[in-house]
PDB file of N, CA and C in Angstrom:
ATOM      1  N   UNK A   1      31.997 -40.928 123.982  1.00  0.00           N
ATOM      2  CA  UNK A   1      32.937 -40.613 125.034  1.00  0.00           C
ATOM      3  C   UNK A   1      33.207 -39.112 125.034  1.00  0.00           C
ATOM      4  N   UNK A   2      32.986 -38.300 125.896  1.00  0.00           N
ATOM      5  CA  UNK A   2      33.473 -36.983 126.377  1.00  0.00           C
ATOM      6  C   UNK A   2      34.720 -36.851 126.750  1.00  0.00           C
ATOM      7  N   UNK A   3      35.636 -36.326 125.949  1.00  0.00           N
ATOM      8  CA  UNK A   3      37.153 -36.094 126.213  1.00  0.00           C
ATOM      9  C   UNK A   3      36.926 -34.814 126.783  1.00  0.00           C
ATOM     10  N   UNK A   4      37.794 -34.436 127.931  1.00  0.00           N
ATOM     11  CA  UNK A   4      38.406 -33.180 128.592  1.00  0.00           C
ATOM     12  C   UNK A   4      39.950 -32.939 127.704  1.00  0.00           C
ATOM     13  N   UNK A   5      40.178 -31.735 126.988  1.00  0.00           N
ATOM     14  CA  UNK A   5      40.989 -31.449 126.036  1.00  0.00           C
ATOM     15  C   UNK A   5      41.333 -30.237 127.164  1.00  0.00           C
ATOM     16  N   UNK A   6      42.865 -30.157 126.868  1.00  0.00           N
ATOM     17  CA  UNK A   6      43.573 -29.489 127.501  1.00  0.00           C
ATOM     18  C   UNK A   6      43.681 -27.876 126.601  1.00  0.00           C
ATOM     19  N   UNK A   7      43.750 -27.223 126.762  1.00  0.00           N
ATOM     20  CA  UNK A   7      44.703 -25.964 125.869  1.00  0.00           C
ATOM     21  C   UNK A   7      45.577 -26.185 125.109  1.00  0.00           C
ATOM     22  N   UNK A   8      46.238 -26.531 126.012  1.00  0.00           N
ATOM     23  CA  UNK A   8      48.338 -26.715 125.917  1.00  0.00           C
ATOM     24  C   UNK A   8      48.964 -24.979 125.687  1.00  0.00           C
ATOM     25  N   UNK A   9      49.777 -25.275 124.979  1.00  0.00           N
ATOM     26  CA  UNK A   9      49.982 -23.894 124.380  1.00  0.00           C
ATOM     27  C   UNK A   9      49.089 -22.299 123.565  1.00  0.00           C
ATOM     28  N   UNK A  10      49.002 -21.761 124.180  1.00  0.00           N
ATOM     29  CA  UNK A  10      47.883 -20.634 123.396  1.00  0.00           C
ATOM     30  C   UNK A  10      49.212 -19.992 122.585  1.00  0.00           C
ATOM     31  N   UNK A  11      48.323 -19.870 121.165  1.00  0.00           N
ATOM     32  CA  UNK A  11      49.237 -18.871 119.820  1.00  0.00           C
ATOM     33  C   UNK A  11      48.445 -18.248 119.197  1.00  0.00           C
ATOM     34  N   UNK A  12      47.413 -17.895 119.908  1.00  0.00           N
ATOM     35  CA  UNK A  12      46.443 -16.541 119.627  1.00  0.00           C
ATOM     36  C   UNK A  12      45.375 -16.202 120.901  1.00  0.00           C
ATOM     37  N   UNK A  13      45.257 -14.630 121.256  1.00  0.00           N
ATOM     38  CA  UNK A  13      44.023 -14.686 121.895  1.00  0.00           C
ATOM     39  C   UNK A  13      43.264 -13.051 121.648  1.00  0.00           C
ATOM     40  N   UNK A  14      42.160 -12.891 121.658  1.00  0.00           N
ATOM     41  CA  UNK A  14      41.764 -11.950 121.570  1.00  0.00           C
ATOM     42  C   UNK A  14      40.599 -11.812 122.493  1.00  0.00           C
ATOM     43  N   UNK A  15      40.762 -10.263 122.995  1.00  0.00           N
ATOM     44  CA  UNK A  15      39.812  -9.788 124.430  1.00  0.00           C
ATOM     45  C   UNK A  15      38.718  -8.916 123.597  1.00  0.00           C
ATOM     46  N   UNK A  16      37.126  -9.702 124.282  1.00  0.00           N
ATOM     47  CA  UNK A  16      36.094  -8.954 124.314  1.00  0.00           C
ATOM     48  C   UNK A  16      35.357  -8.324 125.385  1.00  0.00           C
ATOM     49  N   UNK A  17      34.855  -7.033 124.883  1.00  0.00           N
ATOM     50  CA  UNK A  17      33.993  -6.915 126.248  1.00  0.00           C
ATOM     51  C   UNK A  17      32.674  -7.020 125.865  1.00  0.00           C
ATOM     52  N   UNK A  18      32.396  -7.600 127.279  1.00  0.00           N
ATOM     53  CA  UNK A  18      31.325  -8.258 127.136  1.00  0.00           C
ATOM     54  C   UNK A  18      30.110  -7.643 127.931  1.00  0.00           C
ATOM     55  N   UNK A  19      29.298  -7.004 127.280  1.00  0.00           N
ATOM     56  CA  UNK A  19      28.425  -5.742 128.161  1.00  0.00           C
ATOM     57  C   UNK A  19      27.067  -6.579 128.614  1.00  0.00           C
ATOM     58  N   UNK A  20      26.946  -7.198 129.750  1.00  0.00           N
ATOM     59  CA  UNK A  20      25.286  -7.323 130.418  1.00  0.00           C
ATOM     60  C   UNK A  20      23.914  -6.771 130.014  1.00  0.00           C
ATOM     61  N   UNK A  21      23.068  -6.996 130.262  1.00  0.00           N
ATOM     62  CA  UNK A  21      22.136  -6.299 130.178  1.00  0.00           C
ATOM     63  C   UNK A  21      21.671  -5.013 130.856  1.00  0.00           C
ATOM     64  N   UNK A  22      22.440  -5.099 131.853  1.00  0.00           N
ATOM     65  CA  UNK A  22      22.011  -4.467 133.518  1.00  0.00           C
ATOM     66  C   UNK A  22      23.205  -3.131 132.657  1.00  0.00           C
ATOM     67  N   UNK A  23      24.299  -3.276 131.861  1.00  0.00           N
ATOM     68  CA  UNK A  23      25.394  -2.798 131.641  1.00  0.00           C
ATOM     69  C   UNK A  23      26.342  -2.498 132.197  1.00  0.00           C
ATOM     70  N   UNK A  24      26.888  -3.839 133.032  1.00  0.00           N
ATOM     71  CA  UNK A  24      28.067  -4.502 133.569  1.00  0.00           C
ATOM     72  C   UNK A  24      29.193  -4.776 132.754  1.00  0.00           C
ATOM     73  N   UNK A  25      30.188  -4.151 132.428  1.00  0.00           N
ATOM     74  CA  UNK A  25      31.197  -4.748 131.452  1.00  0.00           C
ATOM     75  C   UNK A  25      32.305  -5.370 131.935  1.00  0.00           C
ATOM     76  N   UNK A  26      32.391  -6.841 131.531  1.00  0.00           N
ATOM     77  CA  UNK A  26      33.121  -7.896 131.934  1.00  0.00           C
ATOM     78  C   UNK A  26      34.738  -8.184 130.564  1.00  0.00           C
ATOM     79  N   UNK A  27      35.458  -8.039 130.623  1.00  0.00           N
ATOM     80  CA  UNK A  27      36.462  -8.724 129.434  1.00  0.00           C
ATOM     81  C   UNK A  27      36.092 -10.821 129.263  1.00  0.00           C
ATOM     82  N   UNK A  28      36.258 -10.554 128.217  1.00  0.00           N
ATOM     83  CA  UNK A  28      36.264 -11.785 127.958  1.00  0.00           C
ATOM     84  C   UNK A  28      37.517 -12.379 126.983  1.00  0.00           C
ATOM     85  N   UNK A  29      37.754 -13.481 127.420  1.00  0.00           N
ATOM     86  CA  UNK A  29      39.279 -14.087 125.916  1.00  0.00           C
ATOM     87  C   UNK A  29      39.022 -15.277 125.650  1.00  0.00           C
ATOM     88  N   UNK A  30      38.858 -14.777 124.574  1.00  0.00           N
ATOM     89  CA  UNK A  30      38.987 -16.236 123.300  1.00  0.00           C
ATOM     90  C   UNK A  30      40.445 -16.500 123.267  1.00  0.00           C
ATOM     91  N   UNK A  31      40.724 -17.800 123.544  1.00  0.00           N
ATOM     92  CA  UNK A  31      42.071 -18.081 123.818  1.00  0.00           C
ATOM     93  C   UNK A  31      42.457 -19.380 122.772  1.00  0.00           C
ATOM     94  N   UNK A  32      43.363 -19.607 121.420  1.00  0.00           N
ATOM     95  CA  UNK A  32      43.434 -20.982 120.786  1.00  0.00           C
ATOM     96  C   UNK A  32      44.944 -21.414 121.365  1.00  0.00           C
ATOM     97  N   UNK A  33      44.515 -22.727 121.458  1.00  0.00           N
ATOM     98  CA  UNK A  33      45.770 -23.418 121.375  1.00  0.00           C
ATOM     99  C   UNK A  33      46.463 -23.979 119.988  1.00  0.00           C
ATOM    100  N   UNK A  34      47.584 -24.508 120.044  1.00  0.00           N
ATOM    101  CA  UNK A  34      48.195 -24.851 119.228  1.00  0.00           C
ATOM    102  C   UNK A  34      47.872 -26.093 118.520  1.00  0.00           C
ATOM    103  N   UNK A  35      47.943 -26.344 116.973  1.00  0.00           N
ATOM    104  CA  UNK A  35      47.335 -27.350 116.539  1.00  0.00           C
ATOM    105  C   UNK A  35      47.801 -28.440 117.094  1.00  0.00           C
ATOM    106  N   UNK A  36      47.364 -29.845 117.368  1.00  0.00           N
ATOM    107  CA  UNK A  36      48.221 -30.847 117.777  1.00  0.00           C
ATOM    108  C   UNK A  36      47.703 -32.017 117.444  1.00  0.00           C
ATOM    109  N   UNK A  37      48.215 -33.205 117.183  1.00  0.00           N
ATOM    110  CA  UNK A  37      48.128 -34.488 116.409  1.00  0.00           C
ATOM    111  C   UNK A  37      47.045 -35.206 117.653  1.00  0.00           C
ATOM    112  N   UNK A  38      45.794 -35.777 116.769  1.00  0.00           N
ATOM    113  CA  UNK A  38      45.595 -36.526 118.301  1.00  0.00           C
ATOM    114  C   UNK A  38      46.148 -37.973 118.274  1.00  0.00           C
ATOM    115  N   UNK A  39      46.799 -38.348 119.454  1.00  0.00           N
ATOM    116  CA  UNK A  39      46.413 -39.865 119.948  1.00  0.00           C
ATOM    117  C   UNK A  39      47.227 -40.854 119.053  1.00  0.00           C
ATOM    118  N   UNK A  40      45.698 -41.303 118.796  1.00  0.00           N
ATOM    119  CA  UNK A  40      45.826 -42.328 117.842  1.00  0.00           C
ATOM    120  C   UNK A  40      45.108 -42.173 116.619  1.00  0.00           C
ATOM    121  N   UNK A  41      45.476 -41.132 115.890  1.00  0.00           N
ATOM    122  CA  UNK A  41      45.491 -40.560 114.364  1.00  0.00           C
ATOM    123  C   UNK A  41      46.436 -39.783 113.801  1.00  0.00           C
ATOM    124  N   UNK A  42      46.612 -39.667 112.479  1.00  0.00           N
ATOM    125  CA  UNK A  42      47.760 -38.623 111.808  1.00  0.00           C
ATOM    126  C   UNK A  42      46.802 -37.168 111.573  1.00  0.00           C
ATOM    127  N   UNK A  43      45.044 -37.155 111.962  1.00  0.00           N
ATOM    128  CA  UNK A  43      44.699 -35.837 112.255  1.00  0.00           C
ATOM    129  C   UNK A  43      45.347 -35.201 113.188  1.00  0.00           C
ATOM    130  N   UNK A  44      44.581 -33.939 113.261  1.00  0.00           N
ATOM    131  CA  UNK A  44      45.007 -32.904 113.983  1.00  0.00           C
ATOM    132  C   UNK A  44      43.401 -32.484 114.752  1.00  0.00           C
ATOM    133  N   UNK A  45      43.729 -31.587 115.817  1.00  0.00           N
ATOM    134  CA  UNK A  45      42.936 -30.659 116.342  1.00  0.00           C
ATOM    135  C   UNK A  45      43.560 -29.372 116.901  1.00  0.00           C
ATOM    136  N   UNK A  46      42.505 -28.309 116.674  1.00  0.00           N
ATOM    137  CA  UNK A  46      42.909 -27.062 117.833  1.00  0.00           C
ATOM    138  C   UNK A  46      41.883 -26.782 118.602  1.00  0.00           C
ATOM    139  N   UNK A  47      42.467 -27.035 120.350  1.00  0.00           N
ATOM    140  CA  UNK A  47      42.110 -26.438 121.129  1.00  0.00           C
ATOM    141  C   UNK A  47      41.124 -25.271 121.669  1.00  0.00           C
ATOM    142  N   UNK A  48      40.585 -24.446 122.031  1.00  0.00           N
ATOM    143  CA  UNK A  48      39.985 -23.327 122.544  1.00  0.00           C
ATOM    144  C   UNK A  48      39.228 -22.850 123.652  1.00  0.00           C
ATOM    145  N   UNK A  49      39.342 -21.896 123.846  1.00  0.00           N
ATOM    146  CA  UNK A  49      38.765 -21.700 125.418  1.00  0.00           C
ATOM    147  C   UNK A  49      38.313 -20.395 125.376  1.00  0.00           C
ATOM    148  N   UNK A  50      36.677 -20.233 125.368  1.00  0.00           N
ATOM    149  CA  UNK A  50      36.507 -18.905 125.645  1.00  0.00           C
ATOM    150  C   UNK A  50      36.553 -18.412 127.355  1.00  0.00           C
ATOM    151  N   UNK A  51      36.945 -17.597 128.008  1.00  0.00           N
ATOM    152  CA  UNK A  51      37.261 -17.652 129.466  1.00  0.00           C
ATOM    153  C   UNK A  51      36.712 -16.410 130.315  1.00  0.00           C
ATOM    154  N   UNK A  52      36.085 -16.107 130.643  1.00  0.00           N
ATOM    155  CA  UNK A  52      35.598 -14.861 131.535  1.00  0.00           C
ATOM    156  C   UNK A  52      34.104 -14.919 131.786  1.00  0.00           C
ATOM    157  N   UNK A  53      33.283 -16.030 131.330  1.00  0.00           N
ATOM    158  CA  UNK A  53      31.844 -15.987 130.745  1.00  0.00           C
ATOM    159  C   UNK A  53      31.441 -17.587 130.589  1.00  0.00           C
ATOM    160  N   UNK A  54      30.609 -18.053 131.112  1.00  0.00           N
ATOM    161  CA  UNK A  54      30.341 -19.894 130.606  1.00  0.00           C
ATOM    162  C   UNK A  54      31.094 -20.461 131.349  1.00  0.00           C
ATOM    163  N   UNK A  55      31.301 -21.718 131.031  1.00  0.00           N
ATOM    164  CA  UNK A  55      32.221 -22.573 131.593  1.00  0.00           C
ATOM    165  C   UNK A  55      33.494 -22.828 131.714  1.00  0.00           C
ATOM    166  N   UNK A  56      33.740 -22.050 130.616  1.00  0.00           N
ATOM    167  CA  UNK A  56      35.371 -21.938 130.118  1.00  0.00           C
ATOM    168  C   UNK A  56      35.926 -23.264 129.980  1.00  0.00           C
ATOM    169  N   UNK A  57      34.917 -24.221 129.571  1.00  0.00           N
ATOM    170  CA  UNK A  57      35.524 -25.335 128.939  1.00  0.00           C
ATOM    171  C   UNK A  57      36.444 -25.327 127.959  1.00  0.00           C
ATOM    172  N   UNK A  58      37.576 -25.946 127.769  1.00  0.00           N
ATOM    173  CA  UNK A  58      37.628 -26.228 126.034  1.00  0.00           C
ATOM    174  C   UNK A  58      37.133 -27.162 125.210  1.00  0.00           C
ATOM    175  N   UNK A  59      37.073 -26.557 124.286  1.00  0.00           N
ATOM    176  CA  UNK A  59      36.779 -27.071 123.111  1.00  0.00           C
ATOM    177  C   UNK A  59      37.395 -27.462 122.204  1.00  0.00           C
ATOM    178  N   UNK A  60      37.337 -28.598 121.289  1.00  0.00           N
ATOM    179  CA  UNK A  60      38.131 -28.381 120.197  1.00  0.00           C
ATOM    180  C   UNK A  60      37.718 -28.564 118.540  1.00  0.00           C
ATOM    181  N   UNK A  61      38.260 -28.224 117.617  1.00  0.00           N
ATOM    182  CA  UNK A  61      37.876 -28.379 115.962  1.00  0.00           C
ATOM    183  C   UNK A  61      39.093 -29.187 115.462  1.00  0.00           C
ATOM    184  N   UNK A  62      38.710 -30.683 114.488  1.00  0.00           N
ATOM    185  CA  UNK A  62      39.477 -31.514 114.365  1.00  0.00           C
ATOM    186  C   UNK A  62      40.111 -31.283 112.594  1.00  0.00           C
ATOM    187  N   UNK A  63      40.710 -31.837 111.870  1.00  0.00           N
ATOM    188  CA  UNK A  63      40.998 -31.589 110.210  1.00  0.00           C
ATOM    189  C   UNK A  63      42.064 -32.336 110.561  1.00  0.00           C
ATOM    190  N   UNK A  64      42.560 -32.660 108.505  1.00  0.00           N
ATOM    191  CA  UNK A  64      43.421 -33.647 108.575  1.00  0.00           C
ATOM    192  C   UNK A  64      44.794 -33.193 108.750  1.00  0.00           C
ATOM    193  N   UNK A  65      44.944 -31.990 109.351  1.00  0.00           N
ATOM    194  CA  UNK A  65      46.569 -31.526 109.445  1.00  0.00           C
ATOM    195  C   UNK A  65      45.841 -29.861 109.835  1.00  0.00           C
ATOM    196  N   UNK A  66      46.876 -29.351 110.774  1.00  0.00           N
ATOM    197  CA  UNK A  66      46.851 -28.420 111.591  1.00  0.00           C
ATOM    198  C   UNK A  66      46.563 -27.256 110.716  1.00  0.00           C
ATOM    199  N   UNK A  67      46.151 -27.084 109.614  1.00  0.00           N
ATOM    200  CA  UNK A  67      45.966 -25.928 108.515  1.00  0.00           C
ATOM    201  C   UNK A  67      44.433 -25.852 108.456  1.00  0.00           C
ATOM    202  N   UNK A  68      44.067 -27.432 108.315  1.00  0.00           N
ATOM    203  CA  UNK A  68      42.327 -27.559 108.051  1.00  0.00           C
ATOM    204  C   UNK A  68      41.860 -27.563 109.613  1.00  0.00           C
ATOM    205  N   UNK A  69      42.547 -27.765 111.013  1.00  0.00           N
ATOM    206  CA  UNK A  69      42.009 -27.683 112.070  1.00  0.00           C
ATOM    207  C   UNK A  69      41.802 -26.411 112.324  1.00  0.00           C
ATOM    208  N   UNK A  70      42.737 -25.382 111.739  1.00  0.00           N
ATOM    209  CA  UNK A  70      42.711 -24.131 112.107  1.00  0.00           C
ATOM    210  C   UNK A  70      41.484 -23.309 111.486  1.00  0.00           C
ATOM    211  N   UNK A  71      40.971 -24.028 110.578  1.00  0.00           N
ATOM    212  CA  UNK A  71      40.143 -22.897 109.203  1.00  0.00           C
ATOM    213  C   UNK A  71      39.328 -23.732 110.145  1.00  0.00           C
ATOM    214  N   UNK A  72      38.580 -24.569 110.871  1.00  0.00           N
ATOM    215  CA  UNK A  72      37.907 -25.377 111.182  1.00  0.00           C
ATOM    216  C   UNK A  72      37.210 -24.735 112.689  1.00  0.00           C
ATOM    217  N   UNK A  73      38.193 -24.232 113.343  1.00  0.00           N
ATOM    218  CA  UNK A  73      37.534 -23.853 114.625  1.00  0.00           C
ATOM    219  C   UNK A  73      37.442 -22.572 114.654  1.00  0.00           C
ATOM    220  N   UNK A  74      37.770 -21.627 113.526  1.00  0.00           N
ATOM    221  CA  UNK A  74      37.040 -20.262 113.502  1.00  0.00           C
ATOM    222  C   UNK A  74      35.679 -19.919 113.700  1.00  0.00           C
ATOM    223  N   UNK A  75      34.537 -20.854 112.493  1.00  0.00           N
ATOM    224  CA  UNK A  75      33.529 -20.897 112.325  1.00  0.00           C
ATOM    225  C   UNK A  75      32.861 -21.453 114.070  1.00  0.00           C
ATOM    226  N   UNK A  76      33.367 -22.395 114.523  1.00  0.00           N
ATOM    227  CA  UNK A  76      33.045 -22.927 115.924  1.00  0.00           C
ATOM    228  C   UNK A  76      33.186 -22.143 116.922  1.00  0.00           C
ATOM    229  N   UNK A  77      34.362 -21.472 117.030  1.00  0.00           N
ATOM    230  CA  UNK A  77      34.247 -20.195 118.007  1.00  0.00           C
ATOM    231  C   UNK A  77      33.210 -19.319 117.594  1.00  0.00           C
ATOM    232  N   UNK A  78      32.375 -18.639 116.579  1.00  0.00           N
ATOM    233  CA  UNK A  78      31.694 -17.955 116.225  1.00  0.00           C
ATOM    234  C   UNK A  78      30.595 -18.635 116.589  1.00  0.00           C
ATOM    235  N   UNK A  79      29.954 -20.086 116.616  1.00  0.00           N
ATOM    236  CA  UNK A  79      29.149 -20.428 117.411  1.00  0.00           C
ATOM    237  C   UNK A  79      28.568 -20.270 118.472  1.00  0.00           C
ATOM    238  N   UNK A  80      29.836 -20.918 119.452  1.00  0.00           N
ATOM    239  CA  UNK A  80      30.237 -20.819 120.548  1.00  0.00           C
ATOM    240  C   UNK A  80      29.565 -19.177 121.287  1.00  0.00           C
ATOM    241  N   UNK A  81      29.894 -18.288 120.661  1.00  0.00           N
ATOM    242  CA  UNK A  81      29.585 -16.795 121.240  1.00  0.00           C
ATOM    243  C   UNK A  81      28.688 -16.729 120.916  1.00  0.00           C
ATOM    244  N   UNK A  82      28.087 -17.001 119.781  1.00  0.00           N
ATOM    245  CA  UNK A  82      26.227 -16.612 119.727  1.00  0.00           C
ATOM    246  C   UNK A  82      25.600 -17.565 120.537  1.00  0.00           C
ATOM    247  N   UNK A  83      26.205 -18.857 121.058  1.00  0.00           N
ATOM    248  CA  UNK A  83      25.133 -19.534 121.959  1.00  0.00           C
ATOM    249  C   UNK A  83      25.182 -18.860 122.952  1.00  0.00           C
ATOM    250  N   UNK A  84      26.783 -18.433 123.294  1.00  0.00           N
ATOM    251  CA  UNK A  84      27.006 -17.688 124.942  1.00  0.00           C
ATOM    252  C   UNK A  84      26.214 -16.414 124.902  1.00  0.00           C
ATOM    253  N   UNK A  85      25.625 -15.662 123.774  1.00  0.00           N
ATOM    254  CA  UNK A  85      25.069 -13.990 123.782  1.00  0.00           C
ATOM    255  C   UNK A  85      23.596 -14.721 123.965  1.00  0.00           C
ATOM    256  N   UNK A  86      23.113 -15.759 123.300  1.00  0.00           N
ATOM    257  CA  UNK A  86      21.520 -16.017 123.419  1.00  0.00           C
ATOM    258  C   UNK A  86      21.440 -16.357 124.991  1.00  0.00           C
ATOM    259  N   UNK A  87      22.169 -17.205 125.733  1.00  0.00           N
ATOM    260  CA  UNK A  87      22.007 -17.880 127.042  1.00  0.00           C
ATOM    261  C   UNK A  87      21.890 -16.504 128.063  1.00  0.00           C
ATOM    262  N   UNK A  88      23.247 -15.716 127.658  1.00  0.00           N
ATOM    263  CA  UNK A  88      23.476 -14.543 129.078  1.00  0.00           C
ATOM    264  C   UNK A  88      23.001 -13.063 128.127  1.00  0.00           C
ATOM    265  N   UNK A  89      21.683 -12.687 127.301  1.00  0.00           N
ATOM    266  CA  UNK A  89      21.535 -11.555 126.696  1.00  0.00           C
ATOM    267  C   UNK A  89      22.570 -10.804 127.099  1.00  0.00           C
ATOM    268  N   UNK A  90      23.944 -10.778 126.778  1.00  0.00           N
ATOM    269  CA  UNK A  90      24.897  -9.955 126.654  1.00  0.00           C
ATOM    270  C   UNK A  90      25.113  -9.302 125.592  1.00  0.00           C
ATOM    271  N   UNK A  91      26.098  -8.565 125.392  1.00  0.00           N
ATOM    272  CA  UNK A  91      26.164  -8.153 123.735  1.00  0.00           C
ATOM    273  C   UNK A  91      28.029  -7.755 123.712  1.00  0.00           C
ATOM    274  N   UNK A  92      28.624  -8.687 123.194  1.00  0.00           N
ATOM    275  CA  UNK A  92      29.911  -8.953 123.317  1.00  0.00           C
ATOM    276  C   UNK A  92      30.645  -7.601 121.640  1.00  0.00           C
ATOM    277  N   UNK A  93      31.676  -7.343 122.193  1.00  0.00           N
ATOM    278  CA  UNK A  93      32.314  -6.415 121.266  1.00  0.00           C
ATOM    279  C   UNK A  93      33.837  -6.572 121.283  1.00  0.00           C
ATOM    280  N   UNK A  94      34.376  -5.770 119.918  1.00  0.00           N
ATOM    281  CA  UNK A  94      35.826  -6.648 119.968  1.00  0.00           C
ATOM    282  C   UNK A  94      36.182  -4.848 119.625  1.00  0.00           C
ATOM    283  N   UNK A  95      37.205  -4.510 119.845  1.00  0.00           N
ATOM    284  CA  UNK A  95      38.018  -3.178 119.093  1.00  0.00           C
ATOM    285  C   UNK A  95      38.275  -2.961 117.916  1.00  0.00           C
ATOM    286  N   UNK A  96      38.650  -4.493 116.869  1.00  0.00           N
ATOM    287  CA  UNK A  96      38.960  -4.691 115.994  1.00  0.00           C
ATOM    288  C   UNK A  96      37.837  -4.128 115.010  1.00  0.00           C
ATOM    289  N   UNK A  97      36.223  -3.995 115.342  1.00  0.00           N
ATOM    290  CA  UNK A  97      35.072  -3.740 114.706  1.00  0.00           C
ATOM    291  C   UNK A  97      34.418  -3.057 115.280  1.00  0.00           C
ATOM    292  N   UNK A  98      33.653  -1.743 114.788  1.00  0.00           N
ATOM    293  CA  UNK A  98      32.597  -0.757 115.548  1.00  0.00           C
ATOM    294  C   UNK A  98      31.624  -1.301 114.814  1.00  0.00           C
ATOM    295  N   UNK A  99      31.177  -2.390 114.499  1.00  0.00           N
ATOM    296  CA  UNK A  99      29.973  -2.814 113.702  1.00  0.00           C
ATOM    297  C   UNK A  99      28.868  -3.718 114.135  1.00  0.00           C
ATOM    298  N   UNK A 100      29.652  -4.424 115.376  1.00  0.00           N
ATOM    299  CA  UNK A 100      29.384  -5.288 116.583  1.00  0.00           C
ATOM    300  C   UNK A 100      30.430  -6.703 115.715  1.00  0.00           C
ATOM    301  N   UNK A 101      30.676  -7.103 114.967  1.00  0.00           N
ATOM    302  CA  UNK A 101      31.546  -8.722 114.623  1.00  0.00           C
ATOM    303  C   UNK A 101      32.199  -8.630 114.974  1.00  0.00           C
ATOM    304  N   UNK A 102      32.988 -10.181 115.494  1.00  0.00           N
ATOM    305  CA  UNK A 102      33.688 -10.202 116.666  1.00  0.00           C
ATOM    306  C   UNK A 102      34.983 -10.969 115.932  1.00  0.00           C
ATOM    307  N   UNK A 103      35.007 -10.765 114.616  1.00  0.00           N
ATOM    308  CA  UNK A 103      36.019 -11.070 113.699  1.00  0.00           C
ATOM    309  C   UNK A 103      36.377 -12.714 113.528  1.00  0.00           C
ATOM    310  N   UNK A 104      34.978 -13.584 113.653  1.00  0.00           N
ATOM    311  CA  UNK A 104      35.382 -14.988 113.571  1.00  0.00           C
ATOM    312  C   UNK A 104      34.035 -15.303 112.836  1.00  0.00           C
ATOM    313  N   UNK A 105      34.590 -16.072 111.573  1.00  0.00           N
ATOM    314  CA  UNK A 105      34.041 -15.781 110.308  1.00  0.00           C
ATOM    315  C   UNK A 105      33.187 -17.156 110.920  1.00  0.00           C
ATOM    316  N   UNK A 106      31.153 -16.910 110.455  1.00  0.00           N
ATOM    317  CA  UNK A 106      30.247 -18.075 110.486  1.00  0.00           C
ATOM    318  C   UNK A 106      30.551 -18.940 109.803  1.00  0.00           C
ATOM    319  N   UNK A 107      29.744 -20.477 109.988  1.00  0.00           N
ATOM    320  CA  UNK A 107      30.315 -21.329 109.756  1.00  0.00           C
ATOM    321  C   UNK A 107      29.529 -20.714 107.930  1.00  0.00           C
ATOM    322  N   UNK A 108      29.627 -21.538 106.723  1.00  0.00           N
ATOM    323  CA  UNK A 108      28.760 -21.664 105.288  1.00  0.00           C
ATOM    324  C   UNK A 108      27.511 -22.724 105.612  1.00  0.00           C
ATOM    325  N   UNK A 109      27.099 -21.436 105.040  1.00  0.00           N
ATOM    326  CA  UNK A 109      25.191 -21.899 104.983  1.00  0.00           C
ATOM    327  C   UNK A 109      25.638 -23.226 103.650  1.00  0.00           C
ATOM    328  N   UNK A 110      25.250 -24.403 103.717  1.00  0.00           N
ATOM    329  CA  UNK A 110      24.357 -24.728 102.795  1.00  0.00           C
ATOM    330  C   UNK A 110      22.849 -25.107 102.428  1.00  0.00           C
TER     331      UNK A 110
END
């Protein structure tokens, strides 16, 4: 089953720009929502929405309480942007880093 997950509340976001190939620069925001219980479980999930670029679906990363959802959808947003840089050869940048990382730690190799 494909759930459509809402946002709800955003309690973090951070703006990239996002440079084309052609070298068009677009902003982009990674936007999280707030952890929240699903449904019918005592888990949790958080929300996310990257927005200026793609579909701007959200997404979400699940754990058993809003601490492990949070360490959980870092690595997934960092996904998320390398699929979006392979699809649109863009090359996305944050202020926070002149190194090109976009400060959302990969998921662990094992």
């Amino acid at each position: 089953m494909d759930t459509d997950y809402k946002l709800g509340e955003t309690i973090a976001t951070r703006n990239l720009t996002w440079i084309s190939a052609d070298g068009m620069r677009t902003t982009v925001q990674v936007r999280l929502g707030k952890p929240t219980r699903f449904t019918e479980s005592t888990d949790h999930y958080v929300p996310f929405q990257i927005a200026g670029i793609g579909s701007e679906r959200v997404f979400c990363a699940g754990g058993i309480d809003g601490f492990q959802a949070l360490q959980e959808v870092m690595p997934i947003i960092s996904a998320q942007l390398s699929a979006l840089v392979e699809a649109s050869g863009g090359e996305p940048r944050w202020e926070g880093d002149e190194t090109g990382s976009l400060g959302f730690p990969e998921a662990a190799k094992t």
